[in-house]
Protein backbone atom coordinates (compact mmCIF):
# COMPACT_ATOMS: atom_id res chain seq x y z
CA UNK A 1 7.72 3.68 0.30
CA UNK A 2 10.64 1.23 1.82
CA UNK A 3 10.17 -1.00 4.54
CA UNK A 4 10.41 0.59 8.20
CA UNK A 5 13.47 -1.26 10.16
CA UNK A 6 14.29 -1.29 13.80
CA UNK A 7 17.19 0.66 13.36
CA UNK A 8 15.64 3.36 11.48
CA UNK A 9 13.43 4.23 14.44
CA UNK A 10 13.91 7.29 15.92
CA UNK A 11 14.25 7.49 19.84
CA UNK A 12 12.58 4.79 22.28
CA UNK A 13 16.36 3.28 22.20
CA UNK A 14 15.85 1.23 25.11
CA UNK A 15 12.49 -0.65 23.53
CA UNK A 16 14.66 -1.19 20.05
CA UNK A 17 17.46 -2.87 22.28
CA UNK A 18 15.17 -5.33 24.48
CA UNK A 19 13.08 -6.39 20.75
CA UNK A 20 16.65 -6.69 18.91
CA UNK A 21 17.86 -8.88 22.36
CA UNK A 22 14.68 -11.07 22.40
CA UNK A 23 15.02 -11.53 19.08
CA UNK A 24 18.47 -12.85 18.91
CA UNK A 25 17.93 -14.99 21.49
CA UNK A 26 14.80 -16.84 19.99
CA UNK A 27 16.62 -17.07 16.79
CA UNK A 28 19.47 -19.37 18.64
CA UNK A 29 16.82 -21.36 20.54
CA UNK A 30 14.67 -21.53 17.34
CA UNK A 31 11.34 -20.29 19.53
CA UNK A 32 8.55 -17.50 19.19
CA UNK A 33 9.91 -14.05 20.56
CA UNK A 34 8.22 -13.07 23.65
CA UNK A 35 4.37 -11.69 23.25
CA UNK A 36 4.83 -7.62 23.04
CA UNK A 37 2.64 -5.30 24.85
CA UNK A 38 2.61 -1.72 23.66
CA UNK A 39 1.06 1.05 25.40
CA UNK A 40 1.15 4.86 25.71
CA UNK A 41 -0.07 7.80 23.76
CA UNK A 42 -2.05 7.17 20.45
CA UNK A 43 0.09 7.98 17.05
CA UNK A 44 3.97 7.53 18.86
CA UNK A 45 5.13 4.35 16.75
CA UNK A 46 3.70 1.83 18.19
CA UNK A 47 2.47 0.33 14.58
CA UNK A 48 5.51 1.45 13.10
CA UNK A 49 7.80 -0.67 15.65
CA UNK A 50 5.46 -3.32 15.66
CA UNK A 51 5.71 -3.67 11.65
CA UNK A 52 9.50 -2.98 12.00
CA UNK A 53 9.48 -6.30 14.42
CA UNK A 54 7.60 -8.29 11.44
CA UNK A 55 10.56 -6.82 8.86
CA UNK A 56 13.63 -7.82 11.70
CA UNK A 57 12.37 -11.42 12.08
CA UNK A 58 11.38 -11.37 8.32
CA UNK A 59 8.21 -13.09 9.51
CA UNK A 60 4.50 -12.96 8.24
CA UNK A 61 2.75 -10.23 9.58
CA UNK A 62 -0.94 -10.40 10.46
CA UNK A 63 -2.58 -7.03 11.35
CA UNK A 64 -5.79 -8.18 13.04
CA UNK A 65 -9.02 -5.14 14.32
CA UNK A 66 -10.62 -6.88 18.04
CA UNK A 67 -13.45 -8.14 15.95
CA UNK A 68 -11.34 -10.59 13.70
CA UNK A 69 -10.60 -12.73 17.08
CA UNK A 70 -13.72 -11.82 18.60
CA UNK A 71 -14.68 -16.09 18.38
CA UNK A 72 -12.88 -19.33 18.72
CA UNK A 73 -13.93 -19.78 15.03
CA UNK A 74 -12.35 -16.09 13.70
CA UNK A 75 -9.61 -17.54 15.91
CA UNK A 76 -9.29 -20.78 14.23
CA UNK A 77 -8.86 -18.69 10.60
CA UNK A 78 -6.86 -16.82 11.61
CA UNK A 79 -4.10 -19.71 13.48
CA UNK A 80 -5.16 -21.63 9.87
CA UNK A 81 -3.07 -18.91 7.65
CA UNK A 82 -0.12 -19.41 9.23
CA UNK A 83 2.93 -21.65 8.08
CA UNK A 84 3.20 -25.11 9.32
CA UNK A 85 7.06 -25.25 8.06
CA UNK A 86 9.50 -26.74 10.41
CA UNK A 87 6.55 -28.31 12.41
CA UNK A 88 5.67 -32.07 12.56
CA UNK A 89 1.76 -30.96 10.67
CA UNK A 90 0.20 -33.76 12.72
CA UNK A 91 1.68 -33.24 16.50
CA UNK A 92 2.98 -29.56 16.07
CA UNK A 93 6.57 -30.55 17.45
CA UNK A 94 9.21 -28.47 15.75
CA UNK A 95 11.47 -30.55 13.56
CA UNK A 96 13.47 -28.25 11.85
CA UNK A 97 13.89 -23.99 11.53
CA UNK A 98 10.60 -21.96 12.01
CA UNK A 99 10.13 -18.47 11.74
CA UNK A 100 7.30 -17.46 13.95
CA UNK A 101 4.97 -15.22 12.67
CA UNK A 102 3.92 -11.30 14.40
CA UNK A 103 0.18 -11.35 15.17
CA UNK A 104 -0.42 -7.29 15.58
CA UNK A 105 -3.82 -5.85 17.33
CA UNK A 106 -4.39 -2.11 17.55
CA UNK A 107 -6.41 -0.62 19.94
CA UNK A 108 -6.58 -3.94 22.15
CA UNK A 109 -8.54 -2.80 24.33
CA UNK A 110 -11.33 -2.87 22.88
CA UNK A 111 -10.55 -7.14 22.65
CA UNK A 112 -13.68 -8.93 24.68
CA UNK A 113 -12.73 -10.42 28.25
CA UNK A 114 -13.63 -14.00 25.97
CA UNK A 115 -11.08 -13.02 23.33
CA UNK A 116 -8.80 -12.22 25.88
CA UNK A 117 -8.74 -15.47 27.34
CA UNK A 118 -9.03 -17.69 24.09
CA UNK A 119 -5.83 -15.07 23.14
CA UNK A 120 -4.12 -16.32 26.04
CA UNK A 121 -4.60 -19.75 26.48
CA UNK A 122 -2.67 -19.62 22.80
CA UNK A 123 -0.04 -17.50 23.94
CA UNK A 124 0.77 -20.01 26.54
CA UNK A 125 0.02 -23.40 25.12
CA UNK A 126 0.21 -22.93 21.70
CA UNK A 127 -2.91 -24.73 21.43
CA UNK A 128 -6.51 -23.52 20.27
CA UNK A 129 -10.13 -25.23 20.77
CA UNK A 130 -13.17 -24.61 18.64
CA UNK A 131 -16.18 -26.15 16.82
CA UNK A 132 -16.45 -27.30 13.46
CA UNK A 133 -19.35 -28.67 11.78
CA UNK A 134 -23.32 -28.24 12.69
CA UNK A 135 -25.86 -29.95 14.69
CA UNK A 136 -25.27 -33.45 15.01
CA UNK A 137 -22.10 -33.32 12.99
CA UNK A 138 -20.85 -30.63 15.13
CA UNK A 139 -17.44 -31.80 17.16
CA UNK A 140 -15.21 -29.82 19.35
CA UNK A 141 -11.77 -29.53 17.65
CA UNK A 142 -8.05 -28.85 19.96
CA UNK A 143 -5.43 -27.95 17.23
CA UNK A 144 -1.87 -27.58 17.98
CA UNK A 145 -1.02 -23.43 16.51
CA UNK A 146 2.27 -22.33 15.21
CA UNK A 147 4.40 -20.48 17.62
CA UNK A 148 3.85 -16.45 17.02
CA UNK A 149 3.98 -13.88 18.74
CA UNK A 150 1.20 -11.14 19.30
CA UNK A 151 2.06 -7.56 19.61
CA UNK A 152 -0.56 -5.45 21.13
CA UNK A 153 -1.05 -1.92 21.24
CA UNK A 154 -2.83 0.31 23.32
CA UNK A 155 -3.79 3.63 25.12
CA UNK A 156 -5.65 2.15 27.86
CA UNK A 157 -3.62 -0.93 29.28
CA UNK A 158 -5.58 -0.99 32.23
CA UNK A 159 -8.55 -1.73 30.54
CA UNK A 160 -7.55 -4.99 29.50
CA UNK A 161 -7.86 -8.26 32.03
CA UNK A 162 -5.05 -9.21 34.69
CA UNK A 163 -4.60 -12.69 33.15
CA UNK A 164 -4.17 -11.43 29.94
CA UNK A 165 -1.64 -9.03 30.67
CA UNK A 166 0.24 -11.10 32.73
CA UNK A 167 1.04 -13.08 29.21
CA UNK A 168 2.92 -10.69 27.87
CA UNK A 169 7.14 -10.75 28.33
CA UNK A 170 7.35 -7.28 27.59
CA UNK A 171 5.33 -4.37 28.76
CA UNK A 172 7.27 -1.26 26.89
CA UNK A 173 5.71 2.25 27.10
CA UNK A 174 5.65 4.64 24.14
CA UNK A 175 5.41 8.73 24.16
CA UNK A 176 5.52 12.03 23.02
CA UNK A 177 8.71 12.39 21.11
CA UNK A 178 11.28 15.54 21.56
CA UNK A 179 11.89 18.46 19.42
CA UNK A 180 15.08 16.84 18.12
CA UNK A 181 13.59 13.34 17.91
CA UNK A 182 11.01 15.10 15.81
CA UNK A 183 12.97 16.76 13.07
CA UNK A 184 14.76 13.30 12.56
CA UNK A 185 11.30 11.53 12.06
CA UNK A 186 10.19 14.03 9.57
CA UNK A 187 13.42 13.81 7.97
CA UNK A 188 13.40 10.19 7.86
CA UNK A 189 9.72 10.31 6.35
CA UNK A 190 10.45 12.05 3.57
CA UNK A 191 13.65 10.25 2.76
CA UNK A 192 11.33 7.51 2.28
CA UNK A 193 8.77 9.00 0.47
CA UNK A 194 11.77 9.96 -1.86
CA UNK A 195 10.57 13.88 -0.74
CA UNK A 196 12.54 16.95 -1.71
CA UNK A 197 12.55 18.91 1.41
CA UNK A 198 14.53 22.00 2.90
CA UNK A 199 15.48 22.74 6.61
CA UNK A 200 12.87 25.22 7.33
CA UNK A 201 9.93 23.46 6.34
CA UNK A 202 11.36 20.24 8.50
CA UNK A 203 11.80 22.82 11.21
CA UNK A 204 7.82 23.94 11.26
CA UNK A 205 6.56 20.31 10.68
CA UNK A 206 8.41 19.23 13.52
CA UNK A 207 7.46 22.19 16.03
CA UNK A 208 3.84 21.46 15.13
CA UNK A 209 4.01 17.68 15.15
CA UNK A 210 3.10 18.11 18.97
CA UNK A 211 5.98 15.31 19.57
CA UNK A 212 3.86 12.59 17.76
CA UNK A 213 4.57 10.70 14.72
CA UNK A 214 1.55 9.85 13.05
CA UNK A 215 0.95 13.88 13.03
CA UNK A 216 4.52 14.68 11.48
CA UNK A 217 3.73 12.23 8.81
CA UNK A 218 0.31 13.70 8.14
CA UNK A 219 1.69 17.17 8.11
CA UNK A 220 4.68 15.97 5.88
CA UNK A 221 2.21 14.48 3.30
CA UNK A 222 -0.53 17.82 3.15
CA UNK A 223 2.91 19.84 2.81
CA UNK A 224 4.39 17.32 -0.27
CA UNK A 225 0.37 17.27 -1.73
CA UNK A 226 -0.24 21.41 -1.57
CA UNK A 227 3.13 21.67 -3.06
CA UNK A 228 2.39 19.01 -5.87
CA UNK A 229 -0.94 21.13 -6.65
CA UNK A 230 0.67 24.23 -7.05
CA UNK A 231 3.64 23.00 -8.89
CA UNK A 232 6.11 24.39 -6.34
CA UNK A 233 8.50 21.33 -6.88
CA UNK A 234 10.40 21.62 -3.45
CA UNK A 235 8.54 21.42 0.09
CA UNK A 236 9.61 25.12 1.62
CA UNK A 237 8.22 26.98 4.20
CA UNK A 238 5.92 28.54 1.50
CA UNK A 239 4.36 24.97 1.81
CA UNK A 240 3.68 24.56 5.37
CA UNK A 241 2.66 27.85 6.26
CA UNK A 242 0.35 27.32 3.67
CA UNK A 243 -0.73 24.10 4.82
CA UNK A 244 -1.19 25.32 8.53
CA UNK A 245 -3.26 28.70 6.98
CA UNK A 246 -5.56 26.11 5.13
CA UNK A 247 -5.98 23.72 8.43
CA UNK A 248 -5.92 26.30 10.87
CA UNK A 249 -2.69 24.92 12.72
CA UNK A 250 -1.38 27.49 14.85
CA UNK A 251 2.44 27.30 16.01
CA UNK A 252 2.55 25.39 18.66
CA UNK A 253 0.51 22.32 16.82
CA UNK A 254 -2.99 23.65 18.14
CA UNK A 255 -5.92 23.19 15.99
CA UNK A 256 -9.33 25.00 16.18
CA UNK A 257 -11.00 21.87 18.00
CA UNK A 258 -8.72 22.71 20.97
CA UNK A 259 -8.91 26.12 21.06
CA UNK A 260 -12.44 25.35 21.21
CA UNK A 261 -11.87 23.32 24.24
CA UNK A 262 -10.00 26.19 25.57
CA UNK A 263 -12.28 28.48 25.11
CA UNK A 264 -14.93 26.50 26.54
CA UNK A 265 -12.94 26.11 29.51
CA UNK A 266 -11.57 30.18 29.68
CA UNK A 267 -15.48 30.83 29.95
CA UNK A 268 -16.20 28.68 32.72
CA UNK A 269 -16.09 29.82 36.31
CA UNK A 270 -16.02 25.78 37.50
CA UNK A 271 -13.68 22.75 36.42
CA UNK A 272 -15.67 21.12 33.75
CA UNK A 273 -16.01 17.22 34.02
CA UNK A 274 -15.25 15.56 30.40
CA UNK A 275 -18.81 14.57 29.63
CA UNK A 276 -19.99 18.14 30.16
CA UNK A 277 -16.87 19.92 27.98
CA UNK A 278 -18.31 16.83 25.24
CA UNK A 279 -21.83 18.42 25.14
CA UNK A 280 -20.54 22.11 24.83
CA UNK A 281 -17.75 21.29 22.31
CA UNK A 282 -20.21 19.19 20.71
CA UNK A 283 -16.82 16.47 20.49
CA UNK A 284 -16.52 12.40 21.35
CA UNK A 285 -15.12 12.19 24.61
CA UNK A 286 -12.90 10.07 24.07
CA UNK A 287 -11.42 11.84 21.39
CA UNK A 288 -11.13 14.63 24.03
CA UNK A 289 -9.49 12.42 26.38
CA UNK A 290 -7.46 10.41 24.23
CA UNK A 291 -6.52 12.72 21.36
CA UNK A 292 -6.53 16.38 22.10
CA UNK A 293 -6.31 16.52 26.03
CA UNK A 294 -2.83 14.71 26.20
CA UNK A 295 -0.62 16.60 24.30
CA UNK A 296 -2.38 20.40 26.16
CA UNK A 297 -1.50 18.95 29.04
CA UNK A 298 1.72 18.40 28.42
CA UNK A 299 2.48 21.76 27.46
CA UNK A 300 0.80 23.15 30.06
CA UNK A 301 -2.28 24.69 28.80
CA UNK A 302 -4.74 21.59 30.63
CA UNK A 303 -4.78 20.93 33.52
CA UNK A 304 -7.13 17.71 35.50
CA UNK A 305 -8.18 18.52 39.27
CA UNK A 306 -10.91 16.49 41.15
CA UNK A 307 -13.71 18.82 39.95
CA UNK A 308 -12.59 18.39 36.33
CA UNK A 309 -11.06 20.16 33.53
CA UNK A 310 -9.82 23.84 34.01
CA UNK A 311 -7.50 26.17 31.81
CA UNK A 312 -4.20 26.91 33.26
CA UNK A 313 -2.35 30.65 32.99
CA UNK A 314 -0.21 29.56 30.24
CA UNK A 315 -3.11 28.40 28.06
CA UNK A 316 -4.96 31.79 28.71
CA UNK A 317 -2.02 33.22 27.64
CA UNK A 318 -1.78 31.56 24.45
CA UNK A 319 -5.39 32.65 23.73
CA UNK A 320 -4.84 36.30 24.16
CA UNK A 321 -1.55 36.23 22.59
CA UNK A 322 -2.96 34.39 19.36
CA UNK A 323 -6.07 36.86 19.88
CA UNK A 324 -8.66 34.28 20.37
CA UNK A 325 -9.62 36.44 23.20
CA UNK A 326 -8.88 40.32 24.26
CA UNK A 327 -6.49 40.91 27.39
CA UNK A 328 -8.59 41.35 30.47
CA UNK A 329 -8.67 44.04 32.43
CA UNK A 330 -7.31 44.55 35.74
CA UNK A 331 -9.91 43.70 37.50
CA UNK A 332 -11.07 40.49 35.15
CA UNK A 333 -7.60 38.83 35.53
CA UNK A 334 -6.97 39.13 39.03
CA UNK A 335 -10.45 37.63 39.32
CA UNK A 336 -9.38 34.67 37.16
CA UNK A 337 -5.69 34.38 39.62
CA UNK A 338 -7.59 33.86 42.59
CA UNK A 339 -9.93 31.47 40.65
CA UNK A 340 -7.35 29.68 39.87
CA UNK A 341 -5.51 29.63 43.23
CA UNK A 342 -9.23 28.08 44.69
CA UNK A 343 -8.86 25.57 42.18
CA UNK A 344 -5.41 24.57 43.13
CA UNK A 345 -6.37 25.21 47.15
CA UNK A 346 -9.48 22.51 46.82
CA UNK A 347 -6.76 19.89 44.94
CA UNK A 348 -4.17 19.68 47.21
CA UNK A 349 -7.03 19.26 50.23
């Protein structure tokens, strides 16, 4: 598979022009690019554009978990991989061209408040402490560190400290994608993965790709592997329909662990809070509230009041219509209207 670029990325236009900007400029003044913060839903390019920064600056890219700079040490081995070219390797002043590497964390906030702040302090000074040696041969070490810069991604920004935030140039929010935004990631996908694909199949990837890339890959890749088992050659619609019939995808990009949440929530007379709907679902909950939560309420099927979690008409609808439960009667769904009307009465109070 080639090499994702900046300009091969599909939507987010305004994010690609501020990283190709930043870029140029620290090129010219021979300096780090700004530190990169990216946050929004999980699976809509974040690694993708953060590995596409790594191929524009034609840097070293280090993909580091929270636990590989949970320590000043882990730190240390971390700083110790980089280049020192360009660099004076006993002061750290820059004597000729550098080409600052891209430090990338997923899932940052899950980082320690203490990694946080070792993080930082590096981000700003460029400069690291730790401890070598043990017991009375033990000494503190402060080592000069190769510019970089650290991309972080995350779904829960808020989670991570003031301080630390506040050292990052760029704050740039990633989300669901469109329609038309998804057919051209699909598209793009396969082109890569040198994928014979028609127009139809693209077409029912993309409507049940609910918007997010990571999913339209995975889809794209159980179509290409059902259709390399039965020898079909070319990815068709005879490919996805059998991939959604096999992982029970229904057309709108629903699979049976949220219609389970729906249902759990069509049979309850009370919003449910997230722990509780976790218990009867028998789900994480925050896979619930990170994963399959987001994109329902965005279409309308979810939605979160004070009290908790309640089914809205539209996703009822889509139950009875996909007959996951019968029509009610009369009686039965003017209950559930005036349920819901209480619902929306206590919210707005």
């Amino acid at each position: 598979m080639g090499k994702i670029h900046l300009t091969d990325i599909i939507g987010n236009a305004s994010i690609n022009t501020q990283i190709m900007v930043a870029h140029g400029a620290a090129r010219l003044h021979n300096q780090a690019m700004g530190h990169l913060m990216f946050a929004g839903a999980a699976g809509c390019g974040k690694t993708t554009t953060a590995q596409a920064v790594a191929n524009l600056t034609g840097a070293e890219f280090h993909e580091v978990g929270a636990e590989g700079v949970k320590t000043a040490e882990t730190m240390a081995d971390l700083f110790n991989k980089f280049s020192d070219e360009g660099y004076n390797p006993i002061t750290g002043e820059i004597i000729g061209n550098i080409n600052p590497p891209v430090i990338f964390i997923d899932e940052a906030h899950r980082l320690t408040l203490k990694s946080q702040e070792l993080l930082g302090i590096a981000m700003e000074n460029f400069k690291h402490t730790y401890t070598e040696g043990r017991g009375k041969s033990k000494q503190t070490v402060v080592a000069w560190v190769p510019l970089f810069t650290l991309v972080c991604a995350t779904t829960k920004e808020g989670d991570l400290s003031k301080p630390f935030r506040d050292r990052f140039k760029f704050t740039m929010i990633f989300g669901h994608y469109s329609l038309e935004e998804s057919r051209k990631i699909t598209r793009l996908h396969a082109k890569l993965k040198n994928l014979d694909i028609d127009d139809e199949a693209v077409e029912d990837i993309s409507r049940r790709g609910r918007g997010t890339p990571r999913i339209l890959v995975r889809l794209l890749d159980g179509a290409r592997d059902i259709t390399t088992y039965m020898k079909w050659g070319k990815i068709t619609r005879k490919s996805t329909e059998a991939l959604f019939e096999l992982q029970s995808i229904d057309p709108v990009g629903l699979t049976e662990t949220d219609i389970s949440i729906l249902l759990d929530l069509y049979s309850s007379d009370v919003p449910k809070g997230l722990d509780t709907l976790a218990v009867k679902t028998n789900l994480d909950p925050r896979t619930i509230s990170d994963v399959n939560e987001p994109y329902m309420i965005k279409i309308g099927f979810i939605e979160r009041t004070r009290g908790g979690r309640v089914i809205t008409e539209d996703g009822v609808s889509h139950l009875i219509e996909h007959g996951h439960v019968p029509p009610p009667s009369v009686e039965e769904k003017g209950s559930r209207i005036i349920h819901r009307t209480n619902i929306r009465g206590k919210r707005g109070r």
